[in-house]
C-alpha atoms as a PDB file:
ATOM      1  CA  UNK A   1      57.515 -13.426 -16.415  1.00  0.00           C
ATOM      2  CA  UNK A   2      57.773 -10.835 -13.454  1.00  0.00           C
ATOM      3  CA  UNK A   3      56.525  -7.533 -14.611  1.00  0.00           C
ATOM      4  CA  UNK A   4      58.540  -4.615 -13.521  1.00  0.00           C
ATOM      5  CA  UNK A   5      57.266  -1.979 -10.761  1.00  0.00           C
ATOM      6  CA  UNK A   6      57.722   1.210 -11.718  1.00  0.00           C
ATOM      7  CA  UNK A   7      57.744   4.832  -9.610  1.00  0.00           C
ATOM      8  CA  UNK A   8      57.823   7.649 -10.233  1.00  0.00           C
ATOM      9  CA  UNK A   9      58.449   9.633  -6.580  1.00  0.00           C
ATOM     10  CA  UNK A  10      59.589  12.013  -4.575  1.00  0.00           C
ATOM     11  CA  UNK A  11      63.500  11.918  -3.748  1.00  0.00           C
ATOM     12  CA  UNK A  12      63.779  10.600   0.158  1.00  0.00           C
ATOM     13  CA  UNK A  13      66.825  11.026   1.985  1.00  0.00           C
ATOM     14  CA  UNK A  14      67.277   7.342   1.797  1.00  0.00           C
ATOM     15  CA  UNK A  15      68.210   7.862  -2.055  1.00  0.00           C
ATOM     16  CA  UNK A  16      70.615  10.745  -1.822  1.00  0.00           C
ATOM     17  CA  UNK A  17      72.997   8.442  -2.028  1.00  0.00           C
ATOM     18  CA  UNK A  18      72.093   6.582  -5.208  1.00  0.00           C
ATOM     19  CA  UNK A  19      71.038  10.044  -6.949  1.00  0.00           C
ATOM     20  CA  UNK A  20      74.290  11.480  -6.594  1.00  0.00           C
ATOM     21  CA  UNK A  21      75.768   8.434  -8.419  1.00  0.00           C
ATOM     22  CA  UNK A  22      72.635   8.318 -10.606  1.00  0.00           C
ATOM     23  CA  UNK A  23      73.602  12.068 -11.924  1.00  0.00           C
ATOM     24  CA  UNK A  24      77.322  11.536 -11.870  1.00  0.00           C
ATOM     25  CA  UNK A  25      77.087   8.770 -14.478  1.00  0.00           C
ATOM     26  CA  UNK A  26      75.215   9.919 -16.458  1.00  0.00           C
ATOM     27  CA  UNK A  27      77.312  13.262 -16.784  1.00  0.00           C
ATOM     28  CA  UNK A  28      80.676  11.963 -16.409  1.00  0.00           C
ATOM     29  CA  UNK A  29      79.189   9.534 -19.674  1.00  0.00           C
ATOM     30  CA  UNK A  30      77.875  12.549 -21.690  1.00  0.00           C
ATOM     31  CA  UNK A  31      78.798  15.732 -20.554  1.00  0.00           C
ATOM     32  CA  UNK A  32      82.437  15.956 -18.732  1.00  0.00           C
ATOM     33  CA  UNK A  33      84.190  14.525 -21.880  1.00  0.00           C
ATOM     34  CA  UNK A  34      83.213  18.267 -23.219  1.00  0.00           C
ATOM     35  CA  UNK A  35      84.456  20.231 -20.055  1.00  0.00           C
ATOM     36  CA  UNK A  36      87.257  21.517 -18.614  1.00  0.00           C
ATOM     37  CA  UNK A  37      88.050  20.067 -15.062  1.00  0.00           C
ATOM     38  CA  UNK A  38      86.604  23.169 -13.127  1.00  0.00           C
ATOM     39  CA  UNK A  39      83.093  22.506 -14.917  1.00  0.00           C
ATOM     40  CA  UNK A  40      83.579  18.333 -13.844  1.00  0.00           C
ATOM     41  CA  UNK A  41      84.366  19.368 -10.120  1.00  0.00           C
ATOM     42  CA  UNK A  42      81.453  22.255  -9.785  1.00  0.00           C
ATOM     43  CA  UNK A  43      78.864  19.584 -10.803  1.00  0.00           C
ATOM     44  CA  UNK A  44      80.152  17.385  -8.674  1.00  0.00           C
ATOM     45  CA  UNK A  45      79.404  19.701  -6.225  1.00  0.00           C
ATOM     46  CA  UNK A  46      75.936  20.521  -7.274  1.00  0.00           C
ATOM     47  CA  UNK A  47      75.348  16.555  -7.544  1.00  0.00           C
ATOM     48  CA  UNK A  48      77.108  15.481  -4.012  1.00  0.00           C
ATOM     49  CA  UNK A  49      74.326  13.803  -1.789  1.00  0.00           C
ATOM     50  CA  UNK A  50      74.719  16.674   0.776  1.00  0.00           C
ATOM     51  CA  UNK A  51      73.901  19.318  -1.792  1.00  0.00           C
ATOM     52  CA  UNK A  52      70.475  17.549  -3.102  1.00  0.00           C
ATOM     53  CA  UNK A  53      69.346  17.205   1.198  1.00  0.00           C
ATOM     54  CA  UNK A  54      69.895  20.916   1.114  1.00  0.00           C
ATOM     55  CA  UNK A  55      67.418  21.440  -1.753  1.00  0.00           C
ATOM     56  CA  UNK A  56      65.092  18.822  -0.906  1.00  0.00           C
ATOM     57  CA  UNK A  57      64.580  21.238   2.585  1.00  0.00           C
ATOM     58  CA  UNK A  58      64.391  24.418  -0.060  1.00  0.00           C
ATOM     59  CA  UNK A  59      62.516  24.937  -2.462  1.00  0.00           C
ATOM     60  CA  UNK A  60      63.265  22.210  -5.339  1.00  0.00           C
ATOM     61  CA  UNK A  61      60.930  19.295  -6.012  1.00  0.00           C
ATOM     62  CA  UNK A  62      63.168  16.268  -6.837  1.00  0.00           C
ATOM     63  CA  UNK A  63      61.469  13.266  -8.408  1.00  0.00           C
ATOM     64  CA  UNK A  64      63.385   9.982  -9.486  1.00  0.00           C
ATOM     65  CA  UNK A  65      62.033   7.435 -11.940  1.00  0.00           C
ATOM     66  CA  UNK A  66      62.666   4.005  -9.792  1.00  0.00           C
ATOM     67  CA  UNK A  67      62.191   0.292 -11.284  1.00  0.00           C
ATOM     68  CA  UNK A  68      62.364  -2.605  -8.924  1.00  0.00           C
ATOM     69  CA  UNK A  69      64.133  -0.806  -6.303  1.00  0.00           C
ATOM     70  CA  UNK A  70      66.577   0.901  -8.482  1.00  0.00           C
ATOM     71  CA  UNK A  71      66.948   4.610  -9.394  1.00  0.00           C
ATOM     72  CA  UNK A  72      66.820   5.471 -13.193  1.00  0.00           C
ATOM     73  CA  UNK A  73      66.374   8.846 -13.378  1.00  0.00           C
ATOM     74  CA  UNK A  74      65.781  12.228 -11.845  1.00  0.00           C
ATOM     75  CA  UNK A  75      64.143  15.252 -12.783  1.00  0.00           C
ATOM     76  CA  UNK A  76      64.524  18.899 -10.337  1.00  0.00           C
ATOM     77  CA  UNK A  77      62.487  21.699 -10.650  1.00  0.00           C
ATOM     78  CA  UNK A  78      63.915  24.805  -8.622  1.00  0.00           C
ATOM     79  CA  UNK A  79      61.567  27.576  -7.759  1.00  0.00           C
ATOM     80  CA  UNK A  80      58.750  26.130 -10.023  1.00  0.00           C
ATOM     81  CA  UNK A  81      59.978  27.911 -12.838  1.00  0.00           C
ATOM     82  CA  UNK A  82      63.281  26.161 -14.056  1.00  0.00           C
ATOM     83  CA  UNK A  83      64.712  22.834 -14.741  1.00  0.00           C
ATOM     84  CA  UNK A  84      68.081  21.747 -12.960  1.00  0.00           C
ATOM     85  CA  UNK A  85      68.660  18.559 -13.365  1.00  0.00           C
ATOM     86  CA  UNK A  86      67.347  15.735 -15.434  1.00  0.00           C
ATOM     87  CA  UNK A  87      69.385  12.513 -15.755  1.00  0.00           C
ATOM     88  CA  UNK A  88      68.496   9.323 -17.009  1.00  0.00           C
ATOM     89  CA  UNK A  89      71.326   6.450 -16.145  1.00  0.00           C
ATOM     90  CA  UNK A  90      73.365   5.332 -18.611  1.00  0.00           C
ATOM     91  CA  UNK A  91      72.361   2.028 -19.835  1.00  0.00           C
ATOM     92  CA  UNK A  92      68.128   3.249 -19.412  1.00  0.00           C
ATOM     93  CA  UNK A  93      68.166   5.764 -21.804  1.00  0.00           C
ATOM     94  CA  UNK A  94      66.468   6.230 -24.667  1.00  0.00           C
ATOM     95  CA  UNK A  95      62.759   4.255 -23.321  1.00  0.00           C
ATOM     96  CA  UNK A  96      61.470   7.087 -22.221  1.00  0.00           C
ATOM     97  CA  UNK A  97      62.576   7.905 -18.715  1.00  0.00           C
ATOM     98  CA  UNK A  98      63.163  11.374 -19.458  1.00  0.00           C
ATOM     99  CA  UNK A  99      60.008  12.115 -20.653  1.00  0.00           C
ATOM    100  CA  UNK A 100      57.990  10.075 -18.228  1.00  0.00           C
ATOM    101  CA  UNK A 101      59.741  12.533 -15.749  1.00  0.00           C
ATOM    102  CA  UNK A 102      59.439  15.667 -17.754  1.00  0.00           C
ATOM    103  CA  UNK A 103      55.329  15.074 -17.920  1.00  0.00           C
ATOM    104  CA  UNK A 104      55.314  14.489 -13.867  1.00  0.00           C
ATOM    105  CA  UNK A 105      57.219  17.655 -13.326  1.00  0.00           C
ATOM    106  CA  UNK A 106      55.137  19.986 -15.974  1.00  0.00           C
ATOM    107  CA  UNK A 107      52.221  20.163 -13.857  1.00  0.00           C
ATOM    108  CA  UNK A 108      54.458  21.664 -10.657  1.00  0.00           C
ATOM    109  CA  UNK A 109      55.253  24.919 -13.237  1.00  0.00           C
ATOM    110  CA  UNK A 110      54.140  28.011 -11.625  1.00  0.00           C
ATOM    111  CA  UNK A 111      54.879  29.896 -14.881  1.00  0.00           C
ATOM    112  CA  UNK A 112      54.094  29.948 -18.427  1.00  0.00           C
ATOM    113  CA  UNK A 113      57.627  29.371 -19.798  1.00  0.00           C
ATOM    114  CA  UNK A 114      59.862  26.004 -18.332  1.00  0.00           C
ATOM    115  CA  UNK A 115      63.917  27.173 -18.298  1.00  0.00           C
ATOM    116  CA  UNK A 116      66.983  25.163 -18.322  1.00  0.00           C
ATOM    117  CA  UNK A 117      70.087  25.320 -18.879  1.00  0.00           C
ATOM    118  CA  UNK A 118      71.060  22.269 -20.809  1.00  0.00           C
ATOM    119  CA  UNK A 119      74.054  20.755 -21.640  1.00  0.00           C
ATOM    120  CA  UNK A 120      75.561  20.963 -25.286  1.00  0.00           C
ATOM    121  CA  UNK A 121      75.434  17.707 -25.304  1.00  0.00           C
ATOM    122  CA  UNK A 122      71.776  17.581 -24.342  1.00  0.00           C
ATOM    123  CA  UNK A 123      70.437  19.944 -26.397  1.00  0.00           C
ATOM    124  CA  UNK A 124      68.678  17.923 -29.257  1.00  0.00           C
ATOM    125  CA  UNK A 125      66.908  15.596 -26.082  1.00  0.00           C
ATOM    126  CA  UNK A 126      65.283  19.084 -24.974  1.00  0.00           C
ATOM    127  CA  UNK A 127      64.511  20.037 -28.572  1.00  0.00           C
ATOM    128  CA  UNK A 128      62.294  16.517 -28.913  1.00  0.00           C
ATOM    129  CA  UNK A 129      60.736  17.809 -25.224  1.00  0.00           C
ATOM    130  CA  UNK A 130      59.567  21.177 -27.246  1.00  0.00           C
ATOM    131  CA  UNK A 131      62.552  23.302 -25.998  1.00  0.00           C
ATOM    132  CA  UNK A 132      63.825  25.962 -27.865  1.00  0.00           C
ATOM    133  CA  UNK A 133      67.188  27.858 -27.669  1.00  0.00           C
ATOM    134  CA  UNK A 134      66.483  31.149 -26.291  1.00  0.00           C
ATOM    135  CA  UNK A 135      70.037  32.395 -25.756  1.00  0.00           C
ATOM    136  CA  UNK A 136      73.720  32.629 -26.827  1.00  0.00           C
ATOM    137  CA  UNK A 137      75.690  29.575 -25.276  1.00  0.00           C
ATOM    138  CA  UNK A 138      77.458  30.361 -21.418  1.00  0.00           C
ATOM    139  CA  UNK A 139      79.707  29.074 -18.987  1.00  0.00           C
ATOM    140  CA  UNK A 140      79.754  29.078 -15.488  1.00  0.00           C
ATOM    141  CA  UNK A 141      82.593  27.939 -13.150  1.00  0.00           C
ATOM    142  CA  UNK A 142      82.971  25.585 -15.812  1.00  0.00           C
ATOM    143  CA  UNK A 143      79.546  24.580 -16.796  1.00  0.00           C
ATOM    144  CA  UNK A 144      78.969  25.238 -20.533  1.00  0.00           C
ATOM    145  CA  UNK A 145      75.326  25.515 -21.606  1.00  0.00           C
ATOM    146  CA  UNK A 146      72.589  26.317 -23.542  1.00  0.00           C
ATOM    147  CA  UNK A 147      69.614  28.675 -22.326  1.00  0.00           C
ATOM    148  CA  UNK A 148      66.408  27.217 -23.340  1.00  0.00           C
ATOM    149  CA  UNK A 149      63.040  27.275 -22.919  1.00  0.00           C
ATOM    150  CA  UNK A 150      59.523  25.742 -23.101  1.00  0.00           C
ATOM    151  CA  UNK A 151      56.120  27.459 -23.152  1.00  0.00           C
ATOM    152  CA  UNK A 152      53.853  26.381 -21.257  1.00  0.00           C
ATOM    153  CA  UNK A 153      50.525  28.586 -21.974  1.00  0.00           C
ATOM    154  CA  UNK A 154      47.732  27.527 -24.226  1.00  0.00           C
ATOM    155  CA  UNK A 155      46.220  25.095 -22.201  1.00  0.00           C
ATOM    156  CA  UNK A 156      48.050  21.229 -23.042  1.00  0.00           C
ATOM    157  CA  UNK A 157      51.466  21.614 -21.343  1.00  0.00           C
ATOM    158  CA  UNK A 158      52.618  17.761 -21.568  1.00  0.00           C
ATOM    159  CA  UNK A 159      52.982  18.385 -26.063  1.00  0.00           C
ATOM    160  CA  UNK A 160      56.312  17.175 -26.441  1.00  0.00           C
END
């Protein structure tokens, strides 16, 4: 039996391609069923291959979670402070992806507390990550979330 080999990695413009329908998946599985269209076209947006080469050049670290060639998940960190994106493809969730790429990003924190702004439907993942609500539920252009956050002070920051 052929064991697996596993990344984890920095995004390369070779993969923008396979992110973007990485991400889409996974949202239009669990999150656009609870949107309005305008919230299903602005992440489309945010997700289009052009749009993650733009923040590769800025100031986002991008890592994807890559088995045998093929991308599983992603994790972005903007700014070193907040979490933008983590996606696990449909069909590899729930063996740890997620967290494998949570615990590579925690160490790239430049601050005490970790933001996102999760999905509703995503909300009890973050809570098992040690992410707490910290904020009434928004929307914008059509993105419906919940503000939440993770500390990151008192010395072990990869407690989930």
């Amino acid at each position: 039996m052929n064991k697996a080999i596993v990344t984890l990695r920095k995004l390369a413009p070779a993969d923008l391609d396979a992110a973007s329908a990485l991400c889409m998946a996974s949202f239009m599985d669990a999150v656009a069923p609870t949107l309005h269209e305008q919230g299903v076209q602005t992440f489309a947006h945010i997700a289009a291959p052009g749009a993650f080469a733009e923040r590769m050049q800025g100031h986002n670290l991008i890592l994807v979670h890559e088995e045998d060639g093929t991308l599983q998940g992603l994790v972005e960190l903007k700014e070193g402070r907040h979490l933008a994106m983590l996606f696990v493809a449909p069909g590899h969730q729930r063996q740890g992806i997620g967290g494998r790429l949570l615990d590579a990003i925690l160490p790239q924190v430049r601050t005490e507390v970790l933001t996102v702004s999760a999905s509703l439907s995503s909300v009890e993942a973050y809570r098992r990550y040690g992410f707490e609500c910290s904020g009434d539920v928004a929307e914008v252009s059509g993105l419906v979330y919940q503000p939440m956050e993770k500390s990151l002070s008192g010395g072990n920051t990869n407690d989930r």
